[in-house]
PDB file of N, CA and C in Angstrom:
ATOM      1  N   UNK A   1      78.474-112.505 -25.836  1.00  0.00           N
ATOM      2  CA  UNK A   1      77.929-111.411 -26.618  1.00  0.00           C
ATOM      3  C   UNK A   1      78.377-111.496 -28.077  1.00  0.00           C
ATOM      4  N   UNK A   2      80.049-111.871 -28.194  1.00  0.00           N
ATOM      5  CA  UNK A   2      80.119-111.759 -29.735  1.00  0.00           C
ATOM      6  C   UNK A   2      79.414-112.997 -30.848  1.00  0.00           C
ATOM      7  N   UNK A   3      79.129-113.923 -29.884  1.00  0.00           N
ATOM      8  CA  UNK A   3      78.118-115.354 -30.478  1.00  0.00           C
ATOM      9  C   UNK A   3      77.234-114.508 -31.087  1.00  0.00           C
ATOM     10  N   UNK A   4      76.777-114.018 -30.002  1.00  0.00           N
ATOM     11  CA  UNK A   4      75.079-113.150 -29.964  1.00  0.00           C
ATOM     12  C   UNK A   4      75.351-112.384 -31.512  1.00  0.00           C
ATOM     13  N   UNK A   5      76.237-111.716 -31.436  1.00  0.00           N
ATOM     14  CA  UNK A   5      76.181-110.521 -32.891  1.00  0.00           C
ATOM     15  C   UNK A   5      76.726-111.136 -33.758  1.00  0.00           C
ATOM     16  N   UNK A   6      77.370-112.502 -33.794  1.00  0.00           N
ATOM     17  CA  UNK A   6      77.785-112.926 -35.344  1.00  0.00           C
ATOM     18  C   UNK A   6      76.781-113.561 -35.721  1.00  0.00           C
ATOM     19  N   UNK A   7      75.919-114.178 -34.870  1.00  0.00           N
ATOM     20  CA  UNK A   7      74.322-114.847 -35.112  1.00  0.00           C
ATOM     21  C   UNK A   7      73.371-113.680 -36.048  1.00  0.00           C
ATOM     22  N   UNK A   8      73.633-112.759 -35.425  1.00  0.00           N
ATOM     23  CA  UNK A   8      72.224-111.415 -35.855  1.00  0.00           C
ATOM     24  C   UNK A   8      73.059-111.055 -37.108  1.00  0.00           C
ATOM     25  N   UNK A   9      74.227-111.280 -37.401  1.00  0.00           N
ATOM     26  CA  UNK A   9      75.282-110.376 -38.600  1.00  0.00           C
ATOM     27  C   UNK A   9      74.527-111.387 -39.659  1.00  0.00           C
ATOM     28  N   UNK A  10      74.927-112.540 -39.439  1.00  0.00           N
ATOM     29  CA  UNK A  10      74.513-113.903 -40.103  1.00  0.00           C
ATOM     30  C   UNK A  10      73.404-114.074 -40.550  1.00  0.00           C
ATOM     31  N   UNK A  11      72.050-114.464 -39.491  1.00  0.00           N
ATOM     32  CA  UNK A  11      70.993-113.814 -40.232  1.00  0.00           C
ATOM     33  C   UNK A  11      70.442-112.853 -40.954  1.00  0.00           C
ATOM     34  N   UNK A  12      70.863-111.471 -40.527  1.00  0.00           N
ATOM     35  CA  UNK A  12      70.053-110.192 -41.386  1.00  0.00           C
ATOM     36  C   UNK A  12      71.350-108.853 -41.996  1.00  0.00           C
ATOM     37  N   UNK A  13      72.371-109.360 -41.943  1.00  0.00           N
ATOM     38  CA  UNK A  13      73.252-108.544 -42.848  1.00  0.00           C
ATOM     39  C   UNK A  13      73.386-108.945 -44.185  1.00  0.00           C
ATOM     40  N   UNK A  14      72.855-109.617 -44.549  1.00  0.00           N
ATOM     41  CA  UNK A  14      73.055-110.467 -46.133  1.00  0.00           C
ATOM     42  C   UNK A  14      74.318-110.284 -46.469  1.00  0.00           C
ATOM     43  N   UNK A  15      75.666-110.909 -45.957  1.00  0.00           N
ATOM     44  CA  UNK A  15      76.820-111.062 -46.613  1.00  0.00           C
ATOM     45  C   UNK A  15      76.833-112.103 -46.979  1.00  0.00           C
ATOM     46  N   UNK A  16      77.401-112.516 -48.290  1.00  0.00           N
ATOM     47  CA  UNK A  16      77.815-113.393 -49.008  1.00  0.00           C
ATOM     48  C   UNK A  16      78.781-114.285 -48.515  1.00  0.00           C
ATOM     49  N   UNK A  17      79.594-114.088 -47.508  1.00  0.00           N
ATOM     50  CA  UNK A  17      80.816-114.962 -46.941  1.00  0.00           C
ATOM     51  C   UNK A  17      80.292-115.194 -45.661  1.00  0.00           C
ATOM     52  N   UNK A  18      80.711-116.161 -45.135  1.00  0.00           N
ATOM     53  CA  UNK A  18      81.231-116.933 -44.028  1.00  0.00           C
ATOM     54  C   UNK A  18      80.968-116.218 -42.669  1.00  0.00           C
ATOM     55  N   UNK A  19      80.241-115.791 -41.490  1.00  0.00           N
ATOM     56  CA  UNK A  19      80.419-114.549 -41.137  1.00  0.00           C
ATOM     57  C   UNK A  19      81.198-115.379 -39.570  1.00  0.00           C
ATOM     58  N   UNK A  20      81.156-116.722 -39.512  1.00  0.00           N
ATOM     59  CA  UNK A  20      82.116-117.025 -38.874  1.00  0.00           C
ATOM     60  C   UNK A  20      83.593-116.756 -38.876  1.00  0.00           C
ATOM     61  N   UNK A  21      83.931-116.411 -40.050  1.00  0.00           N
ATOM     62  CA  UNK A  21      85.136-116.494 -39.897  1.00  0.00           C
ATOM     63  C   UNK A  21      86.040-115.043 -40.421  1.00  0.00           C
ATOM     64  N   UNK A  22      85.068-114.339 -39.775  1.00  0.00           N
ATOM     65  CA  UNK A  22      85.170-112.588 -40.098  1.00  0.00           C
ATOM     66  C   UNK A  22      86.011-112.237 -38.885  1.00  0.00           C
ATOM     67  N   UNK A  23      87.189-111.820 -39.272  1.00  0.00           N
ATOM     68  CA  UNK A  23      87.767-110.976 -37.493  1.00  0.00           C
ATOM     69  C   UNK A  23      86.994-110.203 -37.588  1.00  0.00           C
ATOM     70  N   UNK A  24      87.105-109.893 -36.149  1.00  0.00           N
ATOM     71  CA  UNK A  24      86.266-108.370 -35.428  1.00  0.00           C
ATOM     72  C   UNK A  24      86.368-107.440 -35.901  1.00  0.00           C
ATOM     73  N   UNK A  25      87.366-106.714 -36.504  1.00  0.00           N
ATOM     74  CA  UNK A  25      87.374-105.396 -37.203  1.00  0.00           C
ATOM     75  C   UNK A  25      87.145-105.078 -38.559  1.00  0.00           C
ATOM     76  N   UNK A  26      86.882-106.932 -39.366  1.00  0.00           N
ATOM     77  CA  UNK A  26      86.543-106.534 -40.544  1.00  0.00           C
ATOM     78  C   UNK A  26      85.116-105.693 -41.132  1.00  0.00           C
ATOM     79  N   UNK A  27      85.298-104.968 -42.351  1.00  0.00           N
ATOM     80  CA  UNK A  27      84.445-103.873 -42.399  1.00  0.00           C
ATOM     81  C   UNK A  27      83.408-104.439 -42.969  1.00  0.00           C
ATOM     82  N   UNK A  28      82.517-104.646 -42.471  1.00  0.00           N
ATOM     83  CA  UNK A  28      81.179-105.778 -42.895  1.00  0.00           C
ATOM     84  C   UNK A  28      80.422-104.406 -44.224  1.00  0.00           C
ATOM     85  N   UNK A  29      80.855-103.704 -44.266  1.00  0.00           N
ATOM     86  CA  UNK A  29      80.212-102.458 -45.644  1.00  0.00           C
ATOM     87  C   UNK A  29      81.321-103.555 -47.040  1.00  0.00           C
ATOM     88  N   UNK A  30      82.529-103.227 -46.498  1.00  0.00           N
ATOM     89  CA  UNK A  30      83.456-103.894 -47.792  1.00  0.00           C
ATOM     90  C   UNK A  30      82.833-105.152 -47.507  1.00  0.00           C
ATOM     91  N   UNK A  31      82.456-105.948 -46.512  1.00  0.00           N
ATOM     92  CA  UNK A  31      82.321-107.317 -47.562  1.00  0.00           C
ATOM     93  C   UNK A  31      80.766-107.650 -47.818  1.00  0.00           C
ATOM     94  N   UNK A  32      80.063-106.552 -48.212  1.00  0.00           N
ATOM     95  CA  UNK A  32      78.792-106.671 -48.570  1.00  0.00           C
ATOM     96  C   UNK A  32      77.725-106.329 -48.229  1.00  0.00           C
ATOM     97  N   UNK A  33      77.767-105.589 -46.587  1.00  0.00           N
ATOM     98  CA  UNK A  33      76.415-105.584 -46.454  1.00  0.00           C
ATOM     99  C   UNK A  33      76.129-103.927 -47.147  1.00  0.00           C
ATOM    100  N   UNK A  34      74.790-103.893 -47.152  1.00  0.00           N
ATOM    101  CA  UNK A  34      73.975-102.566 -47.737  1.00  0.00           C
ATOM    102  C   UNK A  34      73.778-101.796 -46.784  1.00  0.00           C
ATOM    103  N   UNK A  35      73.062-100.249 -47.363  1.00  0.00           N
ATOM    104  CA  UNK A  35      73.010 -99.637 -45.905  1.00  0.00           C
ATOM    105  C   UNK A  35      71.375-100.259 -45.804  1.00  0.00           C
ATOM    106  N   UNK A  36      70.730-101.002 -46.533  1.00  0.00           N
ATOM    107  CA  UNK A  36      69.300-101.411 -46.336  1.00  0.00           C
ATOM    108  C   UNK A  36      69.738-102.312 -45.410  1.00  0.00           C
ATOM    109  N   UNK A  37      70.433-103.240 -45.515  1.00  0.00           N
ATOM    110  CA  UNK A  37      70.669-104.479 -44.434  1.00  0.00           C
ATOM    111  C   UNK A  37      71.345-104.032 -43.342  1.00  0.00           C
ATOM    112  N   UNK A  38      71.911-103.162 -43.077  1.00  0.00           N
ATOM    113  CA  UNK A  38      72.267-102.379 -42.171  1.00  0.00           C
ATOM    114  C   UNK A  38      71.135-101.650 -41.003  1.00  0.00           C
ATOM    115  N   UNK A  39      70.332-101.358 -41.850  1.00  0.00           N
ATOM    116  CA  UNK A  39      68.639-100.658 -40.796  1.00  0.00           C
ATOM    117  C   UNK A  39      67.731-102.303 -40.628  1.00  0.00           C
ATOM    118  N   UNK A  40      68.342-103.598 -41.278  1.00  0.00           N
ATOM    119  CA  UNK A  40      67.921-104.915 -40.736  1.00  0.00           C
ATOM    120  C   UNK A  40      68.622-105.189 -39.293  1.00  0.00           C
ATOM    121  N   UNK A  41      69.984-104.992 -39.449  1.00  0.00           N
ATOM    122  CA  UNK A  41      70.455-105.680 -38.862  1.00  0.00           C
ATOM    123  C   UNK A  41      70.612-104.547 -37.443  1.00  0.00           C
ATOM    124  N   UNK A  42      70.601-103.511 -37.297  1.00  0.00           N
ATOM    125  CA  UNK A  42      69.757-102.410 -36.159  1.00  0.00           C
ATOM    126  C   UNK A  42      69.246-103.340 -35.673  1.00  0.00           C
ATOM    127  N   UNK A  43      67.968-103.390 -36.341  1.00  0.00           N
ATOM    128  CA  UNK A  43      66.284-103.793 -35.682  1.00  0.00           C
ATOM    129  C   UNK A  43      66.446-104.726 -35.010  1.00  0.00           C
ATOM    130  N   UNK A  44      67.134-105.994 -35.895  1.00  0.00           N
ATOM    131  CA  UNK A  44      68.006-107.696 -34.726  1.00  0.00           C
ATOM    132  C   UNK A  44      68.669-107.445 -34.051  1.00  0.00           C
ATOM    133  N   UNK A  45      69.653-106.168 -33.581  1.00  0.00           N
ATOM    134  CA  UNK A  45      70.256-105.746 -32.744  1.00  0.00           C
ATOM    135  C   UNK A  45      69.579-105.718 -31.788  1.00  0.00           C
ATOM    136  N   UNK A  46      68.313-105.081 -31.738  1.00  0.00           N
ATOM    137  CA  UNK A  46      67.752-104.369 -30.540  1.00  0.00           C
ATOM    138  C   UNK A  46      67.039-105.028 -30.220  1.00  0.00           C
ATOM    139  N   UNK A  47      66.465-105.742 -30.745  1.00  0.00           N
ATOM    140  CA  UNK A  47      65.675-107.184 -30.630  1.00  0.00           C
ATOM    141  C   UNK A  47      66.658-108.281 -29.368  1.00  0.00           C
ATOM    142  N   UNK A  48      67.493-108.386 -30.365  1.00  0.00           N
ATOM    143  CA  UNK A  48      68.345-109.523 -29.557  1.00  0.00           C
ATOM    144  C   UNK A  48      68.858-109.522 -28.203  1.00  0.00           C
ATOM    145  N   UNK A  49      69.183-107.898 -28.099  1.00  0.00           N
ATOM    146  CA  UNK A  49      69.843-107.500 -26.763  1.00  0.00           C
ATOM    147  C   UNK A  49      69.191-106.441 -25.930  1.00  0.00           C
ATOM    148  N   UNK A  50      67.395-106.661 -26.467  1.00  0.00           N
ATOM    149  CA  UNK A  50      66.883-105.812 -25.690  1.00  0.00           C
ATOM    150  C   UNK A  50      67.328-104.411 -25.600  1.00  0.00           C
ATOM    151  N   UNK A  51      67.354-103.983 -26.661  1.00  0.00           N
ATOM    152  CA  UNK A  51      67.719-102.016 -26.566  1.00  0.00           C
ATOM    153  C   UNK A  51      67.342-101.281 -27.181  1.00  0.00           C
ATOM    154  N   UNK A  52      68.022-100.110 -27.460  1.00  0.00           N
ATOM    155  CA  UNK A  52      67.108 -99.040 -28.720  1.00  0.00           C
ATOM    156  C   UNK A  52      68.625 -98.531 -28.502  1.00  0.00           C
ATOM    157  N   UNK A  53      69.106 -98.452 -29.978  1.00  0.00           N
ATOM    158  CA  UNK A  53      70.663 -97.377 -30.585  1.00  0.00           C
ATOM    159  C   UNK A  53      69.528 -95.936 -30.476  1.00  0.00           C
ATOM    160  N   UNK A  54      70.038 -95.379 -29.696  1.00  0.00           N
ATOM    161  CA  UNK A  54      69.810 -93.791 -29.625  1.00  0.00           C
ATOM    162  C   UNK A  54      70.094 -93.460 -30.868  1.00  0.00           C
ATOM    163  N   UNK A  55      69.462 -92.024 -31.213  1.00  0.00           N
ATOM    164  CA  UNK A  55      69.611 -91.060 -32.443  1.00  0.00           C
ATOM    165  C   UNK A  55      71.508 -91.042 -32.918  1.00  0.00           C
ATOM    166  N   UNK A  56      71.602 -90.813 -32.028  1.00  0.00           N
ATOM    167  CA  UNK A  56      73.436 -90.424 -31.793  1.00  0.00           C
ATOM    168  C   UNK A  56      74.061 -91.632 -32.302  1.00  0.00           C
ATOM    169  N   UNK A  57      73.681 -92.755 -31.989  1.00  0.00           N
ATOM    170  CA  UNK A  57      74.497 -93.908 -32.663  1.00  0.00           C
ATOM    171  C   UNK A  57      73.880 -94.206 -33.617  1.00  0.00           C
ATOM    172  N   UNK A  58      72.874 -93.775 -35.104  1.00  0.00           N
ATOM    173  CA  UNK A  58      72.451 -94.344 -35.745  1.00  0.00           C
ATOM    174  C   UNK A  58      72.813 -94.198 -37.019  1.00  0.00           C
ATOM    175  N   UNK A  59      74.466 -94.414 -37.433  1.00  0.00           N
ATOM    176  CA  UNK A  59      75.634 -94.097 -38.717  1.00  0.00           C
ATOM    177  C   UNK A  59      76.295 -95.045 -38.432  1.00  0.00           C
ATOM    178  N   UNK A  60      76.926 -95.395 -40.102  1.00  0.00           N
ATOM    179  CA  UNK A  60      77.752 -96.060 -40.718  1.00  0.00           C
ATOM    180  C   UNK A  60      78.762 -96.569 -39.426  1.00  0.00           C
ATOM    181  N   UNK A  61      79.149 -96.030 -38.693  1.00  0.00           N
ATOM    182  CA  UNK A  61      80.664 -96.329 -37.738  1.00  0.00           C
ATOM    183  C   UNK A  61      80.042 -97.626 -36.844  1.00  0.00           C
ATOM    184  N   UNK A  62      78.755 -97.030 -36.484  1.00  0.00           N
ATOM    185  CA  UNK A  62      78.358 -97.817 -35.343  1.00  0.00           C
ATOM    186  C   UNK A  62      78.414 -99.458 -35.642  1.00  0.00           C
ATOM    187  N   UNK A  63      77.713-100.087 -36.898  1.00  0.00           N
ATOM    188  CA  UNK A  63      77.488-101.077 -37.817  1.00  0.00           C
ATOM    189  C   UNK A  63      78.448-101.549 -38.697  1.00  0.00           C
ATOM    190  N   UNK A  64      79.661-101.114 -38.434  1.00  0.00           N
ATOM    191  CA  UNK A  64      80.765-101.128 -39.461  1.00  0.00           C
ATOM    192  C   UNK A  64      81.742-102.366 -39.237  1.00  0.00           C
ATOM    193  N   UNK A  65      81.752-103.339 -37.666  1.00  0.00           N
ATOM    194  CA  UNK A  65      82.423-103.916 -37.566  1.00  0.00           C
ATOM    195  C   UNK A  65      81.681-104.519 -36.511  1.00  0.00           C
ATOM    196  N   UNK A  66      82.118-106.183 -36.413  1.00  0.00           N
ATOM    197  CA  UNK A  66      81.166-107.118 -34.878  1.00  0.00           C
ATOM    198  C   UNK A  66      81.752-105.846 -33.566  1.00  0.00           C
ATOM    199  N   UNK A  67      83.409-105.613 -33.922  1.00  0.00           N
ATOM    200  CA  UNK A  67      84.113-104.895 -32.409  1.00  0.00           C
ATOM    201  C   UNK A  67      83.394-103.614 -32.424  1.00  0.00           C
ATOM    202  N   UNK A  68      82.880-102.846 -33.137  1.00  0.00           N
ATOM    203  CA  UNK A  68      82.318-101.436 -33.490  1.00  0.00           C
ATOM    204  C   UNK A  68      81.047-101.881 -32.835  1.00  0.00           C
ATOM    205  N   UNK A  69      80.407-102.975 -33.049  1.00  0.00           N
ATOM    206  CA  UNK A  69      78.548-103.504 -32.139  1.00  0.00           C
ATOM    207  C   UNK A  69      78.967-103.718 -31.221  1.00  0.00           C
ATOM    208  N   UNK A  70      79.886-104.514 -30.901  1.00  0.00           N
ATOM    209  CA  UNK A  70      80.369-104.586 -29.359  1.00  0.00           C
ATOM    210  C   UNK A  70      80.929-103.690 -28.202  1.00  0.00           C
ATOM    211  N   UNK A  71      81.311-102.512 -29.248  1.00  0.00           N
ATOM    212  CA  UNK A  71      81.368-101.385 -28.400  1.00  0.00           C
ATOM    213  C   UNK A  71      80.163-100.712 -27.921  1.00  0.00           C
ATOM    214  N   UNK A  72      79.404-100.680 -29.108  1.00  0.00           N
ATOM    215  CA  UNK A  72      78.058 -99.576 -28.619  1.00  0.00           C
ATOM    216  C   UNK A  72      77.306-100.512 -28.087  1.00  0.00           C
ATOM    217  N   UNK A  73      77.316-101.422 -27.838  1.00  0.00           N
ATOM    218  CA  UNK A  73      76.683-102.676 -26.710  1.00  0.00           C
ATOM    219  C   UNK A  73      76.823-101.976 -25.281  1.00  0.00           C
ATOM    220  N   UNK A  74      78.110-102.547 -25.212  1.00  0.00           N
ATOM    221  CA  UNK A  74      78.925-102.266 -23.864  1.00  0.00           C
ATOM    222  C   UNK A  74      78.503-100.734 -23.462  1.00  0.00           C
ATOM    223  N   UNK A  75      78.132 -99.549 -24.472  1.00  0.00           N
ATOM    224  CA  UNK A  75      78.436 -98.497 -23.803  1.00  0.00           C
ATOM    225  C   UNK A  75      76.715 -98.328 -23.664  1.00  0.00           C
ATOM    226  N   UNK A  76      75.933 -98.860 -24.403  1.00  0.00           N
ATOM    227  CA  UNK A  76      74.830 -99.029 -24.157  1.00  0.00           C
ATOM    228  C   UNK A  76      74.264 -99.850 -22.326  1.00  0.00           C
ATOM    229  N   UNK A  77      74.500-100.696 -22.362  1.00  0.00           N
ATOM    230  CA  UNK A  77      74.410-101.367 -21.010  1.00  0.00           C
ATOM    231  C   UNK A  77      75.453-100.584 -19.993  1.00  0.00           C
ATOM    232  N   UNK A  78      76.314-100.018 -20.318  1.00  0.00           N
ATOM    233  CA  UNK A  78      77.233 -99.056 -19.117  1.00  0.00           C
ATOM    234  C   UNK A  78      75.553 -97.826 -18.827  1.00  0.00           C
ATOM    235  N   UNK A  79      75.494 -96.951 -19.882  1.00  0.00           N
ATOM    236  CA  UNK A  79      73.998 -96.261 -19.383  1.00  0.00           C
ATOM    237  C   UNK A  79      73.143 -96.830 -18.786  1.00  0.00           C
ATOM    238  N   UNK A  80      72.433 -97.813 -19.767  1.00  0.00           N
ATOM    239  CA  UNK A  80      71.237 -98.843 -18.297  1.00  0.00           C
ATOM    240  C   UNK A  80      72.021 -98.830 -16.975  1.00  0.00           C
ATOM    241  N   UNK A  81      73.146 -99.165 -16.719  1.00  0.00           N
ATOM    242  CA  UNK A  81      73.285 -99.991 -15.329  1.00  0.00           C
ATOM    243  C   UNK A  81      73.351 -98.106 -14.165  1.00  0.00           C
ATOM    244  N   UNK A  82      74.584 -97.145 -15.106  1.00  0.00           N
ATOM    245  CA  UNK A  82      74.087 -95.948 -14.433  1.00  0.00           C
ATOM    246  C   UNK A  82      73.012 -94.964 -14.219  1.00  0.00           C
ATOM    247  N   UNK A  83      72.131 -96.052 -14.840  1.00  0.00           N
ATOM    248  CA  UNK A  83      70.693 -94.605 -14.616  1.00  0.00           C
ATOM    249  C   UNK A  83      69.728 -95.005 -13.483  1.00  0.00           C
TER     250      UNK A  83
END
């Protein structure tokens, strides 16, 4: 999964650095992305992993870090699997 989201960060977050070599908690806002590339990189989200970010997850926190996507991943697919 975190392949999966440094791929989608890489393509449609337009950061200027390296996004390989970003730890997980770095704040992808400080190293460049916009909140425009931010409603990009949503859309490749949901694309990539087959989903839709509910109303409730659709702020700054959610998009703020690969470990911050990887959470609302996980809690995303925890709902699919209990419904």
């Amino acid at each position: 999964m975190i392949d999966t989201i440094r791929a989608v960060i890489r393509d449609h977050a337009r950061l200027s650095i390296d996004v390989a070599g970003l730890d997980e908690n770095t704040d992808l806002y400080r190293a460049g992305m916009t909140s425009h590339a931010s409603v990009n990189l949503m859309l490749a989200l949901e694309a990539a992993f087959d989903i839709e970010f509910p109303e409730r997850m659709l702020n700054r926190r959610i998009f703020q870090s690969i470990a911050a996507i990887r959470g609302a991943l996980d809690e995303l697919k925890a709902e699919v699997r209990s419904a």
